[in-house]
C-alpha atoms as a PDB file:
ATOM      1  CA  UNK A   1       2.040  -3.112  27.299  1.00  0.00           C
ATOM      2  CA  UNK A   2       3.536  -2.083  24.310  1.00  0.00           C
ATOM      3  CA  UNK A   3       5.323   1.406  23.760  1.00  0.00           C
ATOM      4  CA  UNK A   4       4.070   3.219  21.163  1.00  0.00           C
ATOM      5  CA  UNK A   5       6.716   2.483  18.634  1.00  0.00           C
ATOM      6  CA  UNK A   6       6.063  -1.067  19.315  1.00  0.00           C
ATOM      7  CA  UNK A   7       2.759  -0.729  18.253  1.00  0.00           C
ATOM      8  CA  UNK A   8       3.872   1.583  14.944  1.00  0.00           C
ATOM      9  CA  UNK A   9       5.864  -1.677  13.902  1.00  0.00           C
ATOM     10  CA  UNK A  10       2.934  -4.014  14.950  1.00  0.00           C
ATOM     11  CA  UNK A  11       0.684  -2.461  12.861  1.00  0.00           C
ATOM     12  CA  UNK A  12       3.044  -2.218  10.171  1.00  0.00           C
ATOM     13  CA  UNK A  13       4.426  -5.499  10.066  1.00  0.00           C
ATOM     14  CA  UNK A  14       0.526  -6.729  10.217  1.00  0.00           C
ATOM     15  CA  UNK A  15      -0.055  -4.508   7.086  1.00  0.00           C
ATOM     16  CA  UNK A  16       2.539  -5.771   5.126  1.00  0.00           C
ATOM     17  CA  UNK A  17       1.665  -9.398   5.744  1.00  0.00           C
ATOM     18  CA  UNK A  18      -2.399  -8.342   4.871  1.00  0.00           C
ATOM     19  CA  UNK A  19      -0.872  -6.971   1.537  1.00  0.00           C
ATOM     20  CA  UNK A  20       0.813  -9.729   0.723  1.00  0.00           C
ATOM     21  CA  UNK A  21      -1.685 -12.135   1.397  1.00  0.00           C
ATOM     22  CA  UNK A  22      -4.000 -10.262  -0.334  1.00  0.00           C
ATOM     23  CA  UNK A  23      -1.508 -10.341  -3.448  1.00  0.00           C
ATOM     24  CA  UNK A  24      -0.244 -14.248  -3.417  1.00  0.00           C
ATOM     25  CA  UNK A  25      -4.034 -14.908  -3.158  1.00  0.00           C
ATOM     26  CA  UNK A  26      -4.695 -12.838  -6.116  1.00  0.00           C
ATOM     27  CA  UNK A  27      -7.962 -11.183  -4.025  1.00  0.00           C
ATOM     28  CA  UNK A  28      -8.230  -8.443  -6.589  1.00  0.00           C
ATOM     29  CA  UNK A  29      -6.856 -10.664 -10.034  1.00  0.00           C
ATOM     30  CA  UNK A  30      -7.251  -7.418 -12.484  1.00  0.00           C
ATOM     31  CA  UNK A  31      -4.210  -6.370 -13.504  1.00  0.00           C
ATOM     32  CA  UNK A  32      -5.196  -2.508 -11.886  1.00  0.00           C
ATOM     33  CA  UNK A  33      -5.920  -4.512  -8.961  1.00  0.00           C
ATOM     34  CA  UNK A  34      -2.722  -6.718  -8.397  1.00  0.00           C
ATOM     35  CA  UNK A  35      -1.008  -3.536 -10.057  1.00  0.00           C
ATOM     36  CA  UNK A  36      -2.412  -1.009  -6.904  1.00  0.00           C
ATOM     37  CA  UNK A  37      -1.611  -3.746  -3.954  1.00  0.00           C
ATOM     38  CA  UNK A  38       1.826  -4.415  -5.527  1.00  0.00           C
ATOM     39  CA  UNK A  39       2.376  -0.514  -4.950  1.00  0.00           C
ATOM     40  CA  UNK A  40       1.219  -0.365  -1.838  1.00  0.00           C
ATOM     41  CA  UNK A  41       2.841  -3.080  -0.708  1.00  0.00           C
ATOM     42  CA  UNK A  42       6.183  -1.515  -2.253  1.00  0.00           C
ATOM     43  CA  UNK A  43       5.725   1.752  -0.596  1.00  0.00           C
ATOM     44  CA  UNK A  44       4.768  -0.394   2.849  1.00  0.00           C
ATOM     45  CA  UNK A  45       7.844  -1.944   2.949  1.00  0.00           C
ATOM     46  CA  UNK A  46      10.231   0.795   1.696  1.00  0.00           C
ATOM     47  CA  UNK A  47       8.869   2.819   4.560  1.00  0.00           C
ATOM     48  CA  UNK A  48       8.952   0.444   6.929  1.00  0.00           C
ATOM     49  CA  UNK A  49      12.691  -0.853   5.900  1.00  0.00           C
ATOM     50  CA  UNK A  50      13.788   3.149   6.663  1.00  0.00           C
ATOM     51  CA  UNK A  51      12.303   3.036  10.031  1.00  0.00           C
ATOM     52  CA  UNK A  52      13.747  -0.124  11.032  1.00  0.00           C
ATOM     53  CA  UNK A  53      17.279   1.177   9.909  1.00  0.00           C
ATOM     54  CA  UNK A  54      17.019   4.630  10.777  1.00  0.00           C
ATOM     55  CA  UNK A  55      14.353   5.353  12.966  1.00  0.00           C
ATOM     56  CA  UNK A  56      12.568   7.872  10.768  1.00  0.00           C
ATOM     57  CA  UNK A  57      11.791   7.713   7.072  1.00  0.00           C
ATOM     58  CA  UNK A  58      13.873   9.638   4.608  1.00  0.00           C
ATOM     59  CA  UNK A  59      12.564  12.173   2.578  1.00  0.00           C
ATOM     60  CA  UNK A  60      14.027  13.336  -0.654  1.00  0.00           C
ATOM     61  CA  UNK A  61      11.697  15.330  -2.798  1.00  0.00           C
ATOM     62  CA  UNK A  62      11.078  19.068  -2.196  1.00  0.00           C
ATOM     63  CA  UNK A  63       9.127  20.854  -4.352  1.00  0.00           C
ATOM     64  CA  UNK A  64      10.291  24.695  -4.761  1.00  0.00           C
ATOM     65  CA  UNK A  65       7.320  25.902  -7.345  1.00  0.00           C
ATOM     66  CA  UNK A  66       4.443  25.257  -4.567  1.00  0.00           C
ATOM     67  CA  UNK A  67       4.095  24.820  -0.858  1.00  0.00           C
ATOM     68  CA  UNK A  68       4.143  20.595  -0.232  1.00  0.00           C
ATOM     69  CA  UNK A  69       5.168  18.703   1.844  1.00  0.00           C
ATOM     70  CA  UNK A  70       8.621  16.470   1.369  1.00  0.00           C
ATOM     71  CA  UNK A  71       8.105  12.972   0.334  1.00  0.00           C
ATOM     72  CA  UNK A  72       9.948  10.062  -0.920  1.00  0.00           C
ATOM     73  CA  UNK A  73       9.641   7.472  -3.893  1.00  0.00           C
ATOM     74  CA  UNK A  74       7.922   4.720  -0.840  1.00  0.00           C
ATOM     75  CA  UNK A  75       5.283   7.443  -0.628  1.00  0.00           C
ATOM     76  CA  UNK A  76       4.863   7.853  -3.940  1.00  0.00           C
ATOM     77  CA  UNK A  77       4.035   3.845  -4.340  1.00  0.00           C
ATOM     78  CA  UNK A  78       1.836   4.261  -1.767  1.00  0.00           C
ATOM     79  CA  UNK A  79      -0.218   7.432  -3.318  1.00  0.00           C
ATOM     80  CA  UNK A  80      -0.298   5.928  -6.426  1.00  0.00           C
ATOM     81  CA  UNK A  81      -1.448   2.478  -5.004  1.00  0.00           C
ATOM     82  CA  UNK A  82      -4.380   4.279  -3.336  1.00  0.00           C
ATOM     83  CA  UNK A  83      -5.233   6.242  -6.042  1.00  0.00           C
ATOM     84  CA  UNK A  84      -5.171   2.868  -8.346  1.00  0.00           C
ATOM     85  CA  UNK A  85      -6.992   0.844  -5.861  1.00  0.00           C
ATOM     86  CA  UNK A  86     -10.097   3.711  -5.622  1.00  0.00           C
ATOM     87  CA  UNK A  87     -10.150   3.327  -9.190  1.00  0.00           C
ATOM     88  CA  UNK A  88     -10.129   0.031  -9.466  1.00  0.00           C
ATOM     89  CA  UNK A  89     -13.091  -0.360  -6.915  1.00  0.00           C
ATOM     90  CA  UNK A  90     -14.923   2.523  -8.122  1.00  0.00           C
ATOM     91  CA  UNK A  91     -14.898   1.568 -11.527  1.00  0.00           C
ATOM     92  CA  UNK A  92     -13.771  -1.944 -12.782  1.00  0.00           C
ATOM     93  CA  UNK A  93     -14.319  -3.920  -9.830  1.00  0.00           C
ATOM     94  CA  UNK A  94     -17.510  -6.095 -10.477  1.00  0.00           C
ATOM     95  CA  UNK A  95     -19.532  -8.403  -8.169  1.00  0.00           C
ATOM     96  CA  UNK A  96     -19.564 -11.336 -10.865  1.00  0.00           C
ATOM     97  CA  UNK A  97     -21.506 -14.252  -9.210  1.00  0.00           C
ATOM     98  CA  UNK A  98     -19.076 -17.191  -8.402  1.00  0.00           C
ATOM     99  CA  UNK A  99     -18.781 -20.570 -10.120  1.00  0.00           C
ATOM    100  CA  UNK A 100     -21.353 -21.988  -7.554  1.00  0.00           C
ATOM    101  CA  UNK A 101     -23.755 -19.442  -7.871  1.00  0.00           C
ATOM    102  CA  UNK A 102     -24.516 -19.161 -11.468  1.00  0.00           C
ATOM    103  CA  UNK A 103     -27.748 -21.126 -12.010  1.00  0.00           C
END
């Protein structure tokens, strides 16, 4: 059985591959879409690089005007990403019939 940081990197490394699948396939080919995967893929692998080097990931930004918490510029990609991707499904994302269906 695996430990449980074994598993962390499992499901990470699984991630990251699903992301870039889902980019080099072009499963979401509006430019908010590829733009929000290519983020989160970005932020994926910038955390996942620090953990495999360090152990933990590094964070860099503290914000002194407001209580929250410390992040780094791999978390931003991945907010943003999220944020984008919501967006993108919420609002531009359309279920256009496919070649074979139109009548």
């Amino acid at each position: 059985m695996l430990k449980k940081r074994g598993r962390r990197r499992l499901w990470a490394v699984w991630g990251t591959m699903l992301l870039a699948a889902a980019l080099a396939k072009k499963v979401l080919p509006k430019p908010i879409g590829m733009l929000s995967l290519a983020l989160l893929l970005g932020g994926a692998v910038g955390n996942f690089i620090d953990r495999l080097l360090f152990g933990f990931v590094t964070d860099m930004f503290a914000t002194t005007f407001m209580n929250f918490p410390v992040f780094n510029v791999a978390d931003i990609g991945v907010v943003v990403g999220g944020v984008l991707l919501c967006i993108h499904v919420i609002f531009t994302y359309s279920k256009e019939p496919k070649p074979e269906e139109k009548p």
